[in-house]
Protein backbone atom coordinates (compact mmCIF):
# COMPACT_ATOMS: atom_id res chain seq x y z
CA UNK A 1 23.30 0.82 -20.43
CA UNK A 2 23.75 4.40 -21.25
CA UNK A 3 21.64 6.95 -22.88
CA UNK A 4 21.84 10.28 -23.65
CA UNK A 5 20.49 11.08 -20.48
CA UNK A 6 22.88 9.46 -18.29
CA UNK A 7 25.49 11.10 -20.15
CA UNK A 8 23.85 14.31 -19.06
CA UNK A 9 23.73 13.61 -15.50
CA UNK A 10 27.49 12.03 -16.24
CA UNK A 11 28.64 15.77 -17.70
CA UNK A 12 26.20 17.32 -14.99
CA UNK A 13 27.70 16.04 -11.72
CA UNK A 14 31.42 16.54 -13.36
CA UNK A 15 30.86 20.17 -13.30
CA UNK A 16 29.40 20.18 -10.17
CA UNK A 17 31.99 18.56 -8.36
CA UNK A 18 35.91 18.80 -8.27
CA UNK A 19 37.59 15.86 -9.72
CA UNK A 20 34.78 13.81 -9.54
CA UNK A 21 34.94 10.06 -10.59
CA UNK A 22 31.39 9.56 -11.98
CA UNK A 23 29.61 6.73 -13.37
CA UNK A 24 25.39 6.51 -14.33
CA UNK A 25 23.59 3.54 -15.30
CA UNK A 26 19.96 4.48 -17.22
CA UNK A 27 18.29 1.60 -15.27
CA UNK A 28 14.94 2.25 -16.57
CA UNK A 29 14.17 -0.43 -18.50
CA UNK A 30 14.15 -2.65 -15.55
CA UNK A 31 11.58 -0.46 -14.38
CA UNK A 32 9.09 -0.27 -17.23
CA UNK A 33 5.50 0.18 -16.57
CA UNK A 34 6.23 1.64 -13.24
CA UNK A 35 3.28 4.24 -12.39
CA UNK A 36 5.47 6.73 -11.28
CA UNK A 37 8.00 6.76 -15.14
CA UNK A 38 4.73 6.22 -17.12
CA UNK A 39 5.85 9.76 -17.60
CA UNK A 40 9.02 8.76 -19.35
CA UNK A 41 11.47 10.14 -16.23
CA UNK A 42 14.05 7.43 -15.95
CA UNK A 43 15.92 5.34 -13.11
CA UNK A 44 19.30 5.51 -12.73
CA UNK A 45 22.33 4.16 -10.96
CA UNK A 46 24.67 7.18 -9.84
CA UNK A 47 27.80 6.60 -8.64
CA UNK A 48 30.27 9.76 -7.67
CA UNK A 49 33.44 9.90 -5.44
CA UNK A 50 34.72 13.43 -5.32
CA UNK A 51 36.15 15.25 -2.34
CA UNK A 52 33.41 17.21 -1.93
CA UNK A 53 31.82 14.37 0.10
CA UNK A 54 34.80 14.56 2.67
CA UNK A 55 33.51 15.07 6.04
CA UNK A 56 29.80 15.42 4.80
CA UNK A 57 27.18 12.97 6.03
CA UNK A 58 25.48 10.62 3.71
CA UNK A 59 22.28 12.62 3.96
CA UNK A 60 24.29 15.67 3.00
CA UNK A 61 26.07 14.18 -0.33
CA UNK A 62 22.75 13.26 -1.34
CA UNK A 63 21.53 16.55 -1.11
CA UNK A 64 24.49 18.14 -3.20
CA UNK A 65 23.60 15.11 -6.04
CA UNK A 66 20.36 16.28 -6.35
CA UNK A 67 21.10 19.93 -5.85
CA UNK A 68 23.16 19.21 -8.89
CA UNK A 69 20.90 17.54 -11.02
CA UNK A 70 17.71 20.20 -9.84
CA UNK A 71 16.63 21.06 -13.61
CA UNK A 72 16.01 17.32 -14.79
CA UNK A 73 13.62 16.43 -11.59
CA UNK A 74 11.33 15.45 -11.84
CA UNK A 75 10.39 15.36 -15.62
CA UNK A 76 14.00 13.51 -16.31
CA UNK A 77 14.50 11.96 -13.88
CA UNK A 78 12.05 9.79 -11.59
CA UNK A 79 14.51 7.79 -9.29
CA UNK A 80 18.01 8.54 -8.66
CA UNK A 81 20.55 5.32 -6.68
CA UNK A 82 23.11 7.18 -5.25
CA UNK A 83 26.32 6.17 -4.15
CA UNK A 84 28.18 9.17 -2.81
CA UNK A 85 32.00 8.59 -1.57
CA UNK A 86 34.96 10.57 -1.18
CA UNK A 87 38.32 9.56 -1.85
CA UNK A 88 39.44 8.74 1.76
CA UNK A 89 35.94 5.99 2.26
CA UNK A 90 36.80 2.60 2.92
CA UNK A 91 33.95 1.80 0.58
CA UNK A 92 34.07 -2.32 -0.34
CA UNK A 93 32.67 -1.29 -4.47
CA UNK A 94 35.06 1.31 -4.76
CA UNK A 95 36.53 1.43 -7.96
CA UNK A 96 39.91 2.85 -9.45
């Protein structure tokens, strides 16, 4: 599902990061009611491969996703699933 939103992380994290690959999923409305998006901050599926990530720790990719994203958290966005890769992973749900 997308939503204006996601498309705003989507342009968001392109800018932030060279060549990135990036995909977002608005997965809120498997999440309605949840006390914490009462609010109307979303959930969302992130995925991002960009080289960026090379020799950074998963810990540390995370960081740079949410450094990137700073101005919509919390009120945008309430849960971020983040799956950070660079180009040289051997990552099984890699995609072209």
């Amino acid at each position: 599902m997308t939503s204006p939103r996601a498309e705003r992380i989507k342009s968001m994290l392109e800018q932030a990061f060279s060549s990135a690959l990036v995909a977002v999923e608005d997965d809120s409305a498997r999440h309605a009611g949840h006390v914490g998006a009462r609010d109307g901050a979303g959930h969302f599926l992130v995925r991002i491969e960009s080289e960026d990530f090379t020799g950074r720790s998963r810990l540390e990719r995370h960081r740079l996703v949410y450094k990137a994203l700073a101005e919509m958290l919390p009120r945008e966005i309430h849960a971020l699933n983040i799956e950070a890769v660079s180009p040289e992973d051997d990552s099984p749900s890699r995609t072209q």
